[in-house]
N, C-alpha and C. Protein backbone atom coordinates (compact mmCIF):
# COMPACT_ATOMS: atom_id res chain seq x y z
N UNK A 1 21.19 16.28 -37.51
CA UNK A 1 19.75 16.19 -37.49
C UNK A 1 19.29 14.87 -36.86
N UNK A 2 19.95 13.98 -37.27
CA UNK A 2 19.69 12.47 -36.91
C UNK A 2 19.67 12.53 -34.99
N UNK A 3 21.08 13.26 -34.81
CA UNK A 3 21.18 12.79 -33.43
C UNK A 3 20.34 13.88 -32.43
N UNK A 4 19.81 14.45 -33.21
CA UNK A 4 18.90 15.27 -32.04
C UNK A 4 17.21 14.90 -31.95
N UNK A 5 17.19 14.19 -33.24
CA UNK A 5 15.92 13.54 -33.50
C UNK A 5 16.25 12.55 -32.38
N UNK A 6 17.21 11.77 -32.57
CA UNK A 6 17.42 10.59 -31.01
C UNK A 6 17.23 11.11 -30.31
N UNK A 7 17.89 11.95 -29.61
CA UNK A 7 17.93 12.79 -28.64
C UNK A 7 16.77 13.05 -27.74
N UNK A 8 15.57 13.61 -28.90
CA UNK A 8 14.55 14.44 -28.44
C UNK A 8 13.61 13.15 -28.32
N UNK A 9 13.92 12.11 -29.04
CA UNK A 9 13.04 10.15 -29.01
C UNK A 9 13.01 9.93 -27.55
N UNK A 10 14.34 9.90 -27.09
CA UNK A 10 14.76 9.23 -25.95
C UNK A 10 14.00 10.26 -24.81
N UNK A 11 14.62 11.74 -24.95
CA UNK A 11 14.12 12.10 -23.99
C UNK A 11 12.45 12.10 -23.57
N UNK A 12 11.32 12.23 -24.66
CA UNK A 12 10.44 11.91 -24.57
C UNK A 12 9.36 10.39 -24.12
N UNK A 13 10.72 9.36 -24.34
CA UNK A 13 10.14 8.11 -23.91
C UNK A 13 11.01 7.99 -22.24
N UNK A 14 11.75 8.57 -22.09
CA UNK A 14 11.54 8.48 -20.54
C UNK A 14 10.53 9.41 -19.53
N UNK A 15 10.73 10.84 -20.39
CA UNK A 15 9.08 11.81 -19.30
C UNK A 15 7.62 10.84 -19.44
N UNK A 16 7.75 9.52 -20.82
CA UNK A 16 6.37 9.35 -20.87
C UNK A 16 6.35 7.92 -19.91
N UNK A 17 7.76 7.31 -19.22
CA UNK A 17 7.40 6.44 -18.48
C UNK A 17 7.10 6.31 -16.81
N UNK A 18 8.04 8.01 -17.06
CA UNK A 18 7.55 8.14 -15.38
C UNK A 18 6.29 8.97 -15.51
N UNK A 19 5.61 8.98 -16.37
CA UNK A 19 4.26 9.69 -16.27
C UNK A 19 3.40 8.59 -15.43
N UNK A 20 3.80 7.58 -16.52
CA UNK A 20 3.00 6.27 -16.23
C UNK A 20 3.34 5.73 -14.91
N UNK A 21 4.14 5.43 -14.36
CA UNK A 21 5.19 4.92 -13.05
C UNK A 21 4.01 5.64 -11.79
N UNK A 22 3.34 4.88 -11.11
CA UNK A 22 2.71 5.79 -9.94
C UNK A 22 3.97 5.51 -8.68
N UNK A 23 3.72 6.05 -7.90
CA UNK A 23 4.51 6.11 -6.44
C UNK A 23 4.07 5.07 -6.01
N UNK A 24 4.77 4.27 -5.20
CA UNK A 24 4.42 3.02 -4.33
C UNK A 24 4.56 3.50 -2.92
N UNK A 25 3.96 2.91 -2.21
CA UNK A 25 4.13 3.17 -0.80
C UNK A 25 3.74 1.74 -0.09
N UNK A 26 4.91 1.85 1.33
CA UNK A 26 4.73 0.88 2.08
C UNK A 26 4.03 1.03 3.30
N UNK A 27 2.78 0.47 3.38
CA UNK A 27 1.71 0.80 4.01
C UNK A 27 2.24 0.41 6.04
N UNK A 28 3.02 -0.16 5.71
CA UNK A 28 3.65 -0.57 6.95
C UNK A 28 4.62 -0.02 7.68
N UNK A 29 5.54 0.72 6.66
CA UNK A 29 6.60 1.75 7.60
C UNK A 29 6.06 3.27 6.98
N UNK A 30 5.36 3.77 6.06
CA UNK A 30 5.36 4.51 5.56
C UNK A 30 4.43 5.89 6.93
N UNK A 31 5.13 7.25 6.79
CA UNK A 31 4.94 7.98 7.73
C UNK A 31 3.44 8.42 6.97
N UNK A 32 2.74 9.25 7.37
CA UNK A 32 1.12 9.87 7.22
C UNK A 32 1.24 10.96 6.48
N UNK A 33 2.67 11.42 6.23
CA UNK A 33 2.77 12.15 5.43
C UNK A 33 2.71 11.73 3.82
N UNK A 34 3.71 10.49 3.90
CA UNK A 34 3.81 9.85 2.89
C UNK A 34 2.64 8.91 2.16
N UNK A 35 1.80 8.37 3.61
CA UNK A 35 0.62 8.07 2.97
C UNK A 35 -0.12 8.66 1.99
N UNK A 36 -0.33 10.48 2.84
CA UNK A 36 -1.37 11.39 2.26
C UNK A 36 -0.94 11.39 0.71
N UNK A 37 0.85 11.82 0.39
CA UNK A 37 1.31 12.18 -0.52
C UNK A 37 0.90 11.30 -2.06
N UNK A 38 1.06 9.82 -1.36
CA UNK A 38 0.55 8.77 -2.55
C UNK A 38 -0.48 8.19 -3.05
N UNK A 39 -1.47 8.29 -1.99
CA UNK A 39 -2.17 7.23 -1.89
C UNK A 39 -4.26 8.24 -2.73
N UNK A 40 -4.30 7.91 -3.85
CA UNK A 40 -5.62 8.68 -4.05
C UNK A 40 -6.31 8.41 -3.43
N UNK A 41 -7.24 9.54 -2.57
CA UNK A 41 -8.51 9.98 -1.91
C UNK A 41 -8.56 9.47 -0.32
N UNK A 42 -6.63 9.75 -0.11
CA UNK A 42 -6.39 9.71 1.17
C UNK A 42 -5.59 10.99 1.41
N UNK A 43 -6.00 11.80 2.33
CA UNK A 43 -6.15 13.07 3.11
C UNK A 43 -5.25 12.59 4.37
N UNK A 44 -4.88 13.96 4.88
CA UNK A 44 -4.03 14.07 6.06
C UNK A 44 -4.54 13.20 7.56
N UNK A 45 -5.98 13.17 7.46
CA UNK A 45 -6.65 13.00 8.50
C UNK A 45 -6.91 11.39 8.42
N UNK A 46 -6.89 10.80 7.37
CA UNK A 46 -7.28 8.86 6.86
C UNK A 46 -5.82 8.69 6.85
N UNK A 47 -4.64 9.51 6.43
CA UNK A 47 -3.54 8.91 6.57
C UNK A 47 -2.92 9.01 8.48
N UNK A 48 -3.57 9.53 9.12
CA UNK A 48 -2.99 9.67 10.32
C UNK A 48 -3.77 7.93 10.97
N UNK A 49 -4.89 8.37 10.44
CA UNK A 49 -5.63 7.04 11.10
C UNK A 49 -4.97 5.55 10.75
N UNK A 50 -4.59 5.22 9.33
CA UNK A 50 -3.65 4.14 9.43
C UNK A 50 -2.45 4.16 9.79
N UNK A 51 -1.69 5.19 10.46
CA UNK A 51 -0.60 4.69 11.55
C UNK A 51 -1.17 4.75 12.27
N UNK A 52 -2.19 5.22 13.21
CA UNK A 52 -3.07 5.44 14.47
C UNK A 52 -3.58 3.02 14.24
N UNK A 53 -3.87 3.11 13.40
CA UNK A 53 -4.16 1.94 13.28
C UNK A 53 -3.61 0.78 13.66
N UNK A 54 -2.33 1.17 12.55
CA UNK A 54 -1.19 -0.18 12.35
C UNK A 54 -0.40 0.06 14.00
N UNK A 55 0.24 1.14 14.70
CA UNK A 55 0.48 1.24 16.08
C UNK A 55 -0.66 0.91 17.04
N UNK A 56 -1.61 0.38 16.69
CA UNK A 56 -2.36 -0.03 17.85
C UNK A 56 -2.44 -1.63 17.61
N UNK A 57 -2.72 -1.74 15.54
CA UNK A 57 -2.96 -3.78 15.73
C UNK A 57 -2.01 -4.14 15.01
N UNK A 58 -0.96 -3.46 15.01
CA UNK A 58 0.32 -4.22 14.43
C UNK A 58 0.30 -4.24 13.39
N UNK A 59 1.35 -4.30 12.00
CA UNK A 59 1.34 -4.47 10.85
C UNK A 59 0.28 -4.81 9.92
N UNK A 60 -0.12 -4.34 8.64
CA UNK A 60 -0.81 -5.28 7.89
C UNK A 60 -0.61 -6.27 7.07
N UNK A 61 -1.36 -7.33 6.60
CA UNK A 61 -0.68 -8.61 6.11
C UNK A 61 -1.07 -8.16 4.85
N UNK A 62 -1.98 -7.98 4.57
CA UNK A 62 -2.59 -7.30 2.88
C UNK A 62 -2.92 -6.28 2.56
N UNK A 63 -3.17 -6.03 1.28
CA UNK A 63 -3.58 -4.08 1.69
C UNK A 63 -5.32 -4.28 1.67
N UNK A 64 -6.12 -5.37 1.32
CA UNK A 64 -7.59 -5.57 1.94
C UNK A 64 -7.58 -4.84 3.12
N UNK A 65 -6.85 -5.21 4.38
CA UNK A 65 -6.47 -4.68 5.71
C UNK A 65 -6.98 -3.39 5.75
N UNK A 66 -6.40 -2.73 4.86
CA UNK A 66 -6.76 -1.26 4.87
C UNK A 66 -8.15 -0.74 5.21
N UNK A 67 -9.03 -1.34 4.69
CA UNK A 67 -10.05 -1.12 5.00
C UNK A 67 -10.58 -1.35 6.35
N UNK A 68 -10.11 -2.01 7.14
CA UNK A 68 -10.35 -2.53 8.40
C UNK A 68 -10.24 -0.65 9.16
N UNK A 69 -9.79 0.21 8.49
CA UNK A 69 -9.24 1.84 9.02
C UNK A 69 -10.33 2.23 8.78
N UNK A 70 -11.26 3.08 10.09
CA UNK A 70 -12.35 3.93 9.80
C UNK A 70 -11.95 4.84 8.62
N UNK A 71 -12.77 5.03 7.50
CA UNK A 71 -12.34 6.07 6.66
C UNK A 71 -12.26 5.58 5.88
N UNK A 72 -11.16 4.22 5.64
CA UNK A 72 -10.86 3.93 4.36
C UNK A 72 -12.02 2.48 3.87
N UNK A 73 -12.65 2.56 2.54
CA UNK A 73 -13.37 1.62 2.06
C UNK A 73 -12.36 0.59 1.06
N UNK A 74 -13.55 -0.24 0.83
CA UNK A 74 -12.72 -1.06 -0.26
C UNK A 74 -12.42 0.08 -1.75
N UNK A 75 -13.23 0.57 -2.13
CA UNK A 75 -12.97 1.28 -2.93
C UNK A 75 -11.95 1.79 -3.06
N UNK A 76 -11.63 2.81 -2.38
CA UNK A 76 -10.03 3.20 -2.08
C UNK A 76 -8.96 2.35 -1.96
N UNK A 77 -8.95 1.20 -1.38
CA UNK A 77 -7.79 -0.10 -1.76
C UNK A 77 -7.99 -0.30 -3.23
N UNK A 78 -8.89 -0.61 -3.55
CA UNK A 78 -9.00 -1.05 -4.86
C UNK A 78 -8.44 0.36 -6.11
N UNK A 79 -8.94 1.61 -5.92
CA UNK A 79 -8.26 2.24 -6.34
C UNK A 79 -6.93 2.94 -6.40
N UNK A 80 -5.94 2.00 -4.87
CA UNK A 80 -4.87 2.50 -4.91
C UNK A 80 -4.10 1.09 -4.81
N UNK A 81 -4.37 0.05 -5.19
CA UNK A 81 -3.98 -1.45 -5.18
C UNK A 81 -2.75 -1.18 -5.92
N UNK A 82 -2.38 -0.59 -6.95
CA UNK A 82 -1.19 -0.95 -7.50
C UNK A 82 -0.16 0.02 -7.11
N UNK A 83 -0.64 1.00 -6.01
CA UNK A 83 0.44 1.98 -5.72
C UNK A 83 0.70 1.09 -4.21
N UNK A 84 0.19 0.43 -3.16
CA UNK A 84 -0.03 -0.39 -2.08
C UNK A 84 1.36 -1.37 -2.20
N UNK A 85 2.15 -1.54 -0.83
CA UNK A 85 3.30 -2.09 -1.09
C UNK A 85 2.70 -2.94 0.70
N UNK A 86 3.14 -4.16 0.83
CA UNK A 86 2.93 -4.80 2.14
C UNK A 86 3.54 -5.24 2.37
N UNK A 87 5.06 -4.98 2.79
CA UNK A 87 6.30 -6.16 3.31
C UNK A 87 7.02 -5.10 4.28
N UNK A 88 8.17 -5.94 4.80
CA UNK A 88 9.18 -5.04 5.77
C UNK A 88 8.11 -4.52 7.22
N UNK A 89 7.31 -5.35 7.70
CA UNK A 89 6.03 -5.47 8.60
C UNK A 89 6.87 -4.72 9.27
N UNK A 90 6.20 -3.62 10.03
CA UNK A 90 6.42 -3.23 11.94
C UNK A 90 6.20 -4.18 12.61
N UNK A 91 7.05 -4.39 13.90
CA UNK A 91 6.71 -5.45 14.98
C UNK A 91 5.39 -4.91 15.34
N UNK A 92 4.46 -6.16 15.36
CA UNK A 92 3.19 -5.75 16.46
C UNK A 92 3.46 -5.31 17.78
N UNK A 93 2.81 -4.23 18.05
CA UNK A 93 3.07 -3.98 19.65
C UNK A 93 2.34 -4.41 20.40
N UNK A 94 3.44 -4.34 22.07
CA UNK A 94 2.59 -5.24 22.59
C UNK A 94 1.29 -5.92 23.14
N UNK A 95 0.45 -4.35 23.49
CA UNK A 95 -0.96 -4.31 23.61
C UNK A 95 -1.91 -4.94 22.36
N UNK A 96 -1.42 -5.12 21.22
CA UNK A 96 -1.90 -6.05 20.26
C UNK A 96 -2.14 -7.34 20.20
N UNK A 97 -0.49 -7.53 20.92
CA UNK A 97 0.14 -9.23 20.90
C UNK A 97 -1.35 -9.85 21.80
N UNK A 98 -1.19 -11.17 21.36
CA UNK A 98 -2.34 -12.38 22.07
C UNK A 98 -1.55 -13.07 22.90
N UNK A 99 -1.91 -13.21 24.32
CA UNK A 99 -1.48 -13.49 25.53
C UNK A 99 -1.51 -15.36 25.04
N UNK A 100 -0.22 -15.95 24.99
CA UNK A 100 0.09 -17.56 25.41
C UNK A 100 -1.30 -17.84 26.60
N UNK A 101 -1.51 -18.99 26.10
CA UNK A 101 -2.35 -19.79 27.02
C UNK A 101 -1.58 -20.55 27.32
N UNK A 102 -1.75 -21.13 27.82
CA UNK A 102 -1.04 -22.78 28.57
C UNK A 102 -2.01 -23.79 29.04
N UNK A 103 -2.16 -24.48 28.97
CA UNK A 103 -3.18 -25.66 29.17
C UNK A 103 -2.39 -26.74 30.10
């Protein structure tokens, strides 16, 4: 009796931590699929636009950034801030890059 009472303890405190556990996503390599999949009150069409985005101005440094994406407001960062991951940057490409001056 004892060990199924454990049993049934344990198994219930792990379904109740990945309840809690949201998905993270890395806003920087992550495909538009994976965006759509994680990210609340982002759709197929706002997740295409931040790779449409990040492949045109290069990586983001924060997930504020996000908002800089037609579509997406602060609201939506703010409501997906703790699922938002920002490291492992894409190289900026080059039509992004800022041309050396020389003086």
């Amino acid at each position: 009796m004892f060990k199924t009472t454990l049993a049934a303890l344990a198994l219930s405190l792990l379904l109740a931590g990945s309840a809690f556990a949201a998905d993270k996503v890395n806003i920087n390599t992550a495909d538009a699929a994976t965006l759509d999949r994680v990210l609340l009150n982002v759709g197929a069409s706002k997740a295409e636009a931040i790779v449409a985005y990040r492949k045109a101005h290069g990586a983001f440094r924060s997930a504020d950034q996000l908002a800089l994406v037609k579509g997406i407001g602060l609201k939506t960062v703010e409501k997906n801030r703790d699922r938002i991951v920002v490291g492992g940057a894409a190289p900026v490409p080059p039509q992004a890059a800022r041309p050396v001056v020389r003086r």
